[in-house]
Protein backbone atom coordinates (compact mmCIF):
# COMPACT_ATOMS: atom_id res chain seq x y z
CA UNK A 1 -13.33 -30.29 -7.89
CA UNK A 2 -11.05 -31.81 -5.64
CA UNK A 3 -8.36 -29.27 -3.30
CA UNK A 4 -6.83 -31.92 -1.68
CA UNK A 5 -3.97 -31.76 -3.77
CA UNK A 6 -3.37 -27.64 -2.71
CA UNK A 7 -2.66 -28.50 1.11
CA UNK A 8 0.29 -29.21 2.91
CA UNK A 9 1.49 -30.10 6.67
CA UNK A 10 2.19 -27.58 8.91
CA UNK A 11 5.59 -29.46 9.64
CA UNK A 12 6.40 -28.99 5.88
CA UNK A 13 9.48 -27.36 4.69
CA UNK A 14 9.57 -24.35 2.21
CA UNK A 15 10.45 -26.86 -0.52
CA UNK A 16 7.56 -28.86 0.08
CA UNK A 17 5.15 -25.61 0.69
CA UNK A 18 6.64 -24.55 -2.94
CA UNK A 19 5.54 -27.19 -4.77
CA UNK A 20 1.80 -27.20 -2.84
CA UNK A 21 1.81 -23.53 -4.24
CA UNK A 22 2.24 -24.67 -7.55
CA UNK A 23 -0.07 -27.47 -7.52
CA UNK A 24 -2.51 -24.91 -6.37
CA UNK A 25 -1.25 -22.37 -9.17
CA UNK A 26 -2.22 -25.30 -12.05
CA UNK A 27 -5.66 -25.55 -10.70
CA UNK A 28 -6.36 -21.96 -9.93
CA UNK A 29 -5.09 -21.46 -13.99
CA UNK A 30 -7.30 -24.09 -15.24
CA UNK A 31 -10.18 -23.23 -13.53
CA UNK A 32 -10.07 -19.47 -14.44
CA UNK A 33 -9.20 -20.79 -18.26
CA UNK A 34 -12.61 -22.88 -18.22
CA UNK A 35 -14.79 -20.07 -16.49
CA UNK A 36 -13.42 -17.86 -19.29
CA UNK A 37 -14.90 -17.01 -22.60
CA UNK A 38 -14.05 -14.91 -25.71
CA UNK A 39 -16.20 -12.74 -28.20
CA UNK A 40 -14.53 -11.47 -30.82
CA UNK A 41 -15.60 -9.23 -33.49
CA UNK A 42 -13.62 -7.39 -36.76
CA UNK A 43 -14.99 -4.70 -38.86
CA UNK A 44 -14.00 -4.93 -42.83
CA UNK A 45 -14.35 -2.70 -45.78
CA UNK A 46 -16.13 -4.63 -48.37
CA UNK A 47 -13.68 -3.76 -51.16
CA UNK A 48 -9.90 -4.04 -51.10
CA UNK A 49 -7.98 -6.74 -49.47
CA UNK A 50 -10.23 -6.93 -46.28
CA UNK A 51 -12.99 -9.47 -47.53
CA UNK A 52 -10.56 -12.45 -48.56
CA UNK A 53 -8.49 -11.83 -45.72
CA UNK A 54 -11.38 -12.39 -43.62
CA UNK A 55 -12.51 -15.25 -45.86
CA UNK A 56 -9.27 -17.48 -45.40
CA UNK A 57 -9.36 -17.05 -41.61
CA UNK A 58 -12.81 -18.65 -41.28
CA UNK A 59 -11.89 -21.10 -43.50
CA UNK A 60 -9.28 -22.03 -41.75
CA UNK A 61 -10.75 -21.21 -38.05
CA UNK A 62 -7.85 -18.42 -37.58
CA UNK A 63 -7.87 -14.79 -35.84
CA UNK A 64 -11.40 -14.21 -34.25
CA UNK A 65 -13.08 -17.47 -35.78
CA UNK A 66 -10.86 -19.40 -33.23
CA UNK A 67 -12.71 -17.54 -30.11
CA UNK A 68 -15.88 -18.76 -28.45
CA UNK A 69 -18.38 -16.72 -30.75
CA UNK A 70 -17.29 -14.38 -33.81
CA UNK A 71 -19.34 -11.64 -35.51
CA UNK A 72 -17.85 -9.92 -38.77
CA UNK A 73 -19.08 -6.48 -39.29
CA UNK A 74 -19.16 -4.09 -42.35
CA UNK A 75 -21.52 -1.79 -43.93
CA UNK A 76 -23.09 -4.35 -46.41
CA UNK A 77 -24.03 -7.73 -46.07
CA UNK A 78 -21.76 -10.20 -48.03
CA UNK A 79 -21.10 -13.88 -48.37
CA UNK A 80 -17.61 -14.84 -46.98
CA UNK A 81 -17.76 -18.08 -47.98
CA UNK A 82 -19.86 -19.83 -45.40
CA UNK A 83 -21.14 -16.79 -43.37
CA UNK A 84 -21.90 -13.28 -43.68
CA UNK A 85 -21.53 -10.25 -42.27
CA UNK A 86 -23.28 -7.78 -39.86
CA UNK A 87 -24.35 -4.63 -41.09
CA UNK A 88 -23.04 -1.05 -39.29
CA UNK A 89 -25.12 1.51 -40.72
CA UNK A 90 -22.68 3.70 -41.59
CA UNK A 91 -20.34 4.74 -44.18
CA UNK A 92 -16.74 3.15 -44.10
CA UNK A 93 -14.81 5.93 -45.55
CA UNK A 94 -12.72 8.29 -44.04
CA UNK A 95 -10.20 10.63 -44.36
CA UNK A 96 -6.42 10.92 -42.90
CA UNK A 97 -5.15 13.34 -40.80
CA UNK A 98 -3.65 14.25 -37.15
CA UNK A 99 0.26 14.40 -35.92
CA UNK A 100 0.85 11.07 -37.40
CA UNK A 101 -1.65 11.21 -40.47
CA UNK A 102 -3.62 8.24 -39.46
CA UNK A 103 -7.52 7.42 -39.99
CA UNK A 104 -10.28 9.77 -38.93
CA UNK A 105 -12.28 6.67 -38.31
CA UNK A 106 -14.02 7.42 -34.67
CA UNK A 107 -17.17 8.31 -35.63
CA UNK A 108 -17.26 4.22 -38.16
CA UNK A 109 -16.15 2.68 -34.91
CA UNK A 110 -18.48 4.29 -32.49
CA UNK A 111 -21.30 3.29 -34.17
CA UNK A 112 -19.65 0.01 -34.62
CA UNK A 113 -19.67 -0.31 -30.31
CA UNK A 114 -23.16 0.70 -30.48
CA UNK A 115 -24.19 -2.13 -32.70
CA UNK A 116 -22.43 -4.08 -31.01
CA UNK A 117 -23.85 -3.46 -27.70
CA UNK A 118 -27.21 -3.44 -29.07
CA UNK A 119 -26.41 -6.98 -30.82
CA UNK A 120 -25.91 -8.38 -27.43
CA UNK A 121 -23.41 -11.52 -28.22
CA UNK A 122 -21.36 -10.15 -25.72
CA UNK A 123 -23.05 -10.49 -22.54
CA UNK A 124 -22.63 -14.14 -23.01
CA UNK A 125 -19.06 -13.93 -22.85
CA UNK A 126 -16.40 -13.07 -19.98
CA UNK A 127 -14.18 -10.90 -22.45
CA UNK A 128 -14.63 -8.56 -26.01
CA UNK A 129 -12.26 -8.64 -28.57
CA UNK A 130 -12.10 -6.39 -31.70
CA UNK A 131 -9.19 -7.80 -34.04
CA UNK A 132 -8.47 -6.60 -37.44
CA UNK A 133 -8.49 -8.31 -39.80
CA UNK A 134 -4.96 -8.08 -40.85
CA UNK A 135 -3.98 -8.69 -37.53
CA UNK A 136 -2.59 -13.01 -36.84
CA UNK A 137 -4.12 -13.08 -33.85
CA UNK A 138 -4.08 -16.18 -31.03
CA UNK A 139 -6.51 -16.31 -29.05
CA UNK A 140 -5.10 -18.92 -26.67
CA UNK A 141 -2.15 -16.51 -25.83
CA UNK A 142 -4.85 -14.04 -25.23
CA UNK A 143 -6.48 -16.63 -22.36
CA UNK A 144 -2.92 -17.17 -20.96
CA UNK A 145 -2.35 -13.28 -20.89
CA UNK A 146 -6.17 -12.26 -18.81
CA UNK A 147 -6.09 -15.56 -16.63
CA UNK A 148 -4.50 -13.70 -14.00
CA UNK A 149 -7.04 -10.61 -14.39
CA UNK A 150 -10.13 -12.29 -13.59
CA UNK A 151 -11.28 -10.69 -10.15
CA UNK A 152 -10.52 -7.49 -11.49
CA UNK A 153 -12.34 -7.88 -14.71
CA UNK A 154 -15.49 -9.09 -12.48
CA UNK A 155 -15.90 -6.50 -10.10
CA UNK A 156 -15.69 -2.79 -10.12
CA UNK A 157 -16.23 -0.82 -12.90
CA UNK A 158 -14.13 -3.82 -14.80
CA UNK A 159 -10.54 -3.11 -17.32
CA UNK A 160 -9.56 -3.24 -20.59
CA UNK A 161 -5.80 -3.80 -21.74
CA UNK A 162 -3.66 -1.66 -23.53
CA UNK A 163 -1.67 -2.88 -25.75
CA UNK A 164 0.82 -0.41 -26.73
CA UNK A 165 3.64 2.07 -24.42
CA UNK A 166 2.30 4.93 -27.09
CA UNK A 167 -1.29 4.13 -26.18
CA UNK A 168 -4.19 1.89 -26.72
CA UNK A 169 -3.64 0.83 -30.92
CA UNK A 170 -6.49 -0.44 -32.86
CA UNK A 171 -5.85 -3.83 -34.36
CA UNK A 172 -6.08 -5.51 -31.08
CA UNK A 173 -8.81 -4.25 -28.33
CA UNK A 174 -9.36 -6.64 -25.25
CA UNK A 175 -12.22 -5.13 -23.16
CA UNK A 176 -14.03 -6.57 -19.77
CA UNK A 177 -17.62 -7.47 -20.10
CA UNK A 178 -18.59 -5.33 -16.89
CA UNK A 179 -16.90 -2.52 -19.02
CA UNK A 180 -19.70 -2.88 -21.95
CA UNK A 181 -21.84 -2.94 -19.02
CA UNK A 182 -20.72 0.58 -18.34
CA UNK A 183 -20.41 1.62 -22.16
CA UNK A 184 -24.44 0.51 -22.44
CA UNK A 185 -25.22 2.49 -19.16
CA UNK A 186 -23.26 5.38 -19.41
CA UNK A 187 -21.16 5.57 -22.68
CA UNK A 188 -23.79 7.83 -25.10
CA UNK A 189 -23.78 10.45 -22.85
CA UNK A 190 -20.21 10.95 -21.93
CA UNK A 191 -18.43 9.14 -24.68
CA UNK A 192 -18.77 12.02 -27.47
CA UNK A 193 -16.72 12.31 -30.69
CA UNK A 194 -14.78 15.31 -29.09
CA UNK A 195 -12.69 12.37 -26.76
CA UNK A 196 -10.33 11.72 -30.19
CA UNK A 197 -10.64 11.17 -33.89
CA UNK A 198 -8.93 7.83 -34.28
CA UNK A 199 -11.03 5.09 -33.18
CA UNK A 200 -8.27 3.48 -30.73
CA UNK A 201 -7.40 6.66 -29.14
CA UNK A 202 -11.41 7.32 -28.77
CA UNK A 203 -12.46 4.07 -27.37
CA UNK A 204 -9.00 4.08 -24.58
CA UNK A 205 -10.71 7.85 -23.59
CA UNK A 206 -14.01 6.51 -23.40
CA UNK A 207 -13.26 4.12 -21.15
CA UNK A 208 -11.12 6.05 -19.08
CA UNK A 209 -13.72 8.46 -18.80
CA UNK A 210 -16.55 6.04 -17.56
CA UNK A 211 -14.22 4.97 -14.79
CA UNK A 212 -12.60 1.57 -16.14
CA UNK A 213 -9.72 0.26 -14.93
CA UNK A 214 -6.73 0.48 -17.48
CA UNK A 215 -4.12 -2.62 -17.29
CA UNK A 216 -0.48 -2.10 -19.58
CA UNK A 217 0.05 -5.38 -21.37
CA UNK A 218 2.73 -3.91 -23.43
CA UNK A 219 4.72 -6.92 -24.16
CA UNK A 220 2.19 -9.94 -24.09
CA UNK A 221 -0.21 -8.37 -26.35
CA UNK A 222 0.79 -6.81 -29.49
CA UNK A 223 3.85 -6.62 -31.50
CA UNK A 224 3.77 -3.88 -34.49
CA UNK A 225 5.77 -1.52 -35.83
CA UNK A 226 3.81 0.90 -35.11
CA UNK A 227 4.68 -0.07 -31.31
CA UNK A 228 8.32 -0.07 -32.06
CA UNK A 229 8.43 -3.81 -31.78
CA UNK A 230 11.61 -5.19 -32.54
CA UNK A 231 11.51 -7.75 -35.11
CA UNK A 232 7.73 -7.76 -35.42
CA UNK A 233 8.08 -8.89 -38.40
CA UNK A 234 9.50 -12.66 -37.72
CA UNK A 235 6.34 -13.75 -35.64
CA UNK A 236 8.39 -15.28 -32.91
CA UNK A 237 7.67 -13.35 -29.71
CA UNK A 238 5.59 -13.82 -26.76
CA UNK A 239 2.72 -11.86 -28.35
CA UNK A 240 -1.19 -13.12 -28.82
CA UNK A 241 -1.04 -10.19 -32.60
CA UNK A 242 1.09 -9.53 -34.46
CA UNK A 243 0.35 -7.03 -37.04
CA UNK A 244 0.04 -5.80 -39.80
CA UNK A 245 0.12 -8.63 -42.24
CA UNK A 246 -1.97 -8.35 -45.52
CA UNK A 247 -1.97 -11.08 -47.66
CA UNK A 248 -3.19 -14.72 -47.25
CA UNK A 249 0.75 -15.79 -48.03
CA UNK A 250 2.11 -13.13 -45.24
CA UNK A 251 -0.97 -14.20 -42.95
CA UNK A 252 -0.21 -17.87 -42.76
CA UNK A 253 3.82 -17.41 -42.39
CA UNK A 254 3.72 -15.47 -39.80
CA UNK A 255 0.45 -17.46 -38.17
CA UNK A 256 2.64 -20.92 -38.73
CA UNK A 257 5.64 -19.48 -37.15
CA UNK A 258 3.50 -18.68 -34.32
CA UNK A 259 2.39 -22.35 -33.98
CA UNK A 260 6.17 -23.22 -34.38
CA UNK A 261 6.82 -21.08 -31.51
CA UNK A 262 4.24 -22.82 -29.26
CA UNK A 263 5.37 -26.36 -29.81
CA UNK A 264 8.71 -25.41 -28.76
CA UNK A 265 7.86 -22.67 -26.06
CA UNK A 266 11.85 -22.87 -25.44
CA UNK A 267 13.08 -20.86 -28.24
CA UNK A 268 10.78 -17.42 -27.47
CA UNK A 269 10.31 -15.80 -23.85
CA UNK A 270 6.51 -17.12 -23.78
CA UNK A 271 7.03 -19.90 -21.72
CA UNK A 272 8.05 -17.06 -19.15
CA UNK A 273 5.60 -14.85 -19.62
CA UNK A 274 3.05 -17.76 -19.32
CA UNK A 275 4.42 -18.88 -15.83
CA UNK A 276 5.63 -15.21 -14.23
CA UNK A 277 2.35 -14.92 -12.41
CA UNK A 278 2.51 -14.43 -8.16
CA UNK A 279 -0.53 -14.05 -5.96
CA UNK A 280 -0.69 -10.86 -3.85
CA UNK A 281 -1.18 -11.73 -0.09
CA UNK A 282 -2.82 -8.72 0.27
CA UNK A 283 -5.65 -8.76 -1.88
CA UNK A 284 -5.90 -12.17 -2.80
CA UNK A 285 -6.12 -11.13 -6.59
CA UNK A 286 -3.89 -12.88 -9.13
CA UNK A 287 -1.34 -10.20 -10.33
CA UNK A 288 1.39 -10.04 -13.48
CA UNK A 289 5.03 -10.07 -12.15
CA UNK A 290 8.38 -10.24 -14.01
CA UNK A 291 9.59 -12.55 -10.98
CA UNK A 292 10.73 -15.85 -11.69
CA UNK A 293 8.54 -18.67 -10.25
CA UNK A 294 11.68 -20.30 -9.09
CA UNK A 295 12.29 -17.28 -6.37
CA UNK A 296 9.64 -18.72 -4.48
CA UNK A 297 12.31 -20.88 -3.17
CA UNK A 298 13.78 -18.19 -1.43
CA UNK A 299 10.22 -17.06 0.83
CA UNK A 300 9.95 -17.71 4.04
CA UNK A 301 7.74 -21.03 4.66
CA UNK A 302 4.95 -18.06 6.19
CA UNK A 303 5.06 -16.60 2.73
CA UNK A 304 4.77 -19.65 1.15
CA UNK A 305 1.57 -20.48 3.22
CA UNK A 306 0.28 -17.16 2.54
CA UNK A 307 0.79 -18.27 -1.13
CA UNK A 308 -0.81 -21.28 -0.92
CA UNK A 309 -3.65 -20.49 0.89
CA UNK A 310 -4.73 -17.26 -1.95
CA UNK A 311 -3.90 -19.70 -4.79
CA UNK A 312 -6.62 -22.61 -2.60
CA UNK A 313 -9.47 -19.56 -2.25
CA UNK A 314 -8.96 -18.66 -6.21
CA UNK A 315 -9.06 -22.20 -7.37
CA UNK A 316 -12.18 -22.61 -5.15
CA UNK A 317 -13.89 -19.06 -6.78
CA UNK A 318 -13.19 -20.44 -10.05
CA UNK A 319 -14.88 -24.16 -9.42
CA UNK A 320 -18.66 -23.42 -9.94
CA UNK A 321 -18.34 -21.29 -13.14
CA UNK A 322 -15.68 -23.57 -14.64
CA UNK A 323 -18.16 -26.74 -13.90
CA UNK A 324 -21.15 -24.56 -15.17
CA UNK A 325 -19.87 -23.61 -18.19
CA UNK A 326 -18.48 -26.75 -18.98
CA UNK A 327 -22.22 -28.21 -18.47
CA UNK A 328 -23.43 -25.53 -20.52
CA UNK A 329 -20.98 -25.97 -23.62
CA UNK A 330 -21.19 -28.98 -23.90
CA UNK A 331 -18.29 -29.90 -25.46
CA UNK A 332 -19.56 -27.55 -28.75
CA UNK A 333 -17.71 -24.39 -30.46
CA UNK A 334 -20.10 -22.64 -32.40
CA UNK A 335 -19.67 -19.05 -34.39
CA UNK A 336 -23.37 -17.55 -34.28
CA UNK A 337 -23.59 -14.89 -37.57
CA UNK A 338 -26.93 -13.34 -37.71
CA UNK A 339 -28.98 -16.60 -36.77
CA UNK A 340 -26.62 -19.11 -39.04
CA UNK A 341 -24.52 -21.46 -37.08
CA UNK A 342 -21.27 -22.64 -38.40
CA UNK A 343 -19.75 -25.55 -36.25
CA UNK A 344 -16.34 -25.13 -35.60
């Protein structure tokens, strides 16, 4: 990969050290985006709603089928047209209850982390999603949203986003390979039942408790009303979920508004939220921040340099993985479900 493009004069002006830093920024972002990979997994009742749901989104490649590798969990195996799902054993009923009378449904979901962490799909993959399956989610806008979280979901004891100012919610969980690494090592002995009874507010504990790093993504990640989203409902925020949406008819409104959205970026605030990230000249990791790119205008040409310079090392980390996995991919998408392949 070529840097040649990421250096300026020493004689240049802050104008002209600006635009180095953002021809830096491009291929720092693309490299990270083709070093990155998704696994993404949903767990479904096999009666109710839940099984078409599921059915129409592989059909039509949406929610979790649109990630890098897809497994579709439940506690029987059936045919959802095409593939079928990965048993939990366990049973899928439980009872409601707590302040806000939600599902007792931590002990289904941590035996569902335990299968999958004995399954092993995701130690191929840089992230771990778990979407429900009434949830539209995009996993594009995901990529966009963790691009700029990518030394900090390497090293350390790795992160996992929450997604909600009330606290981690369930139909959208983002979570850091190296943090599996730490469930597998660490997570049956200090990861008990007593954490929480809801399965969101068990897993954000859990990981807490084995020493992950917790990053808000309040606004870029989920809009509900659970969350107190405002107009949730219309699909036309920033957001890679919006949820909940329960019929095919609902599911594809809100998921074709959402493609609306992206072909004209200028009518929602995600164009903004795709661009509002500034390297930290301190610790040369790639950090969220509500500034405009534009104020870079207004740095000193030192800062600018500074700027430059962390966006050249980042686009250089990124290089080898990016060209690696690209080797490795081959150009390919495939969704692996228990030794079927379905191209994508």
């Amino acid at each position: 990969m070529d840097f040649g493009e990421c250096t300026s004069t020493g004689r240049a002006t802050v104008t002209e050290h600006r635009k180095a830093v953002e021809r830096c920024r491009s291929r720092a972002e693309a490299a990270v985006m083709q070093s990155m990979s998704f696994f993404c997994l949903a767990m479904v009742v096999p009666w109710g709603y839940e099984p078409g749901l599921i059915g129409m989104q592989l059909d039509i490649r949406g929610n979790i089928f649109a990630c890098d590798e897809a497994t579709v969990y439940s506690n029987t195996v059936f045919d959802l047209g095409g593939a079928v799902t990965s048993v939990v054993d366990t049973d899928l009923h439980c009872r409601l209850g707590g302040k806000w009378y939600t599902a007792l449904n931590a002990p289904i979901f941590r035996k569902l982390w335990h299968q999958v962490i004995a399954d092993g799909h995701w130690r191929r993959h840089t992230w771990t999603i778990k979407a429900d399956a009434d949830a539209v989610f995009m996993p594009h806008r995901l990529a966009t949203v963790v691009s700029s979280l990518s030394y900090l979901a390497k090293d350390g004891r790795g992160i996992f986003l929450n997604n909600c100012r009330f606290g981690l919610h369930g139909p959208l969980e983002v979570v850091s390979k190296r943090s599996l690494e730490l469930f597998e090592k660490d997570g049956p002995s200090k990861c008990s039942l007593k954490l929480a009874p809801q399965e969101d507010a068990w897993l954000q504990k859990c990981l807490l408790q084995l020493g992950v790093l917790e990053i808000d993504r309040f606004d870029s990640l989920l809009a509900e009303p659970a969350c107190k989203t405002p107009e949730w409902e219309d699909c036309s925020g920033p957001q890679t979920t919006f949820h909940p949406f329960k019929t095919a008819h609902a599911y594809k409104k809100c998921l074709k508004q959402m493609e609306w959205v992206d072909a004209h970026p200028s009518t929602s605030t995600i164009t903004k939220t795709a661009t509002t990230s500034t390297a930290s000249t301190t610790t040369a990791t790639i950090t969220s921040s509500t500034t405009s790119v534009n104020t870079i205008s207004a740095t000193t040409k030192s800062e600018a340099s500074s700027s430059l310079r962390t966006w050249a090392t980042t686009a250089r980390h990124f290089a080898k993985a990016s060209e690696a996995k690209a080797a490795q991919d081959a150009g390919s998408h495939l969704v692996h479900w228990q030794g079927q392949k379905i191209l994508g």
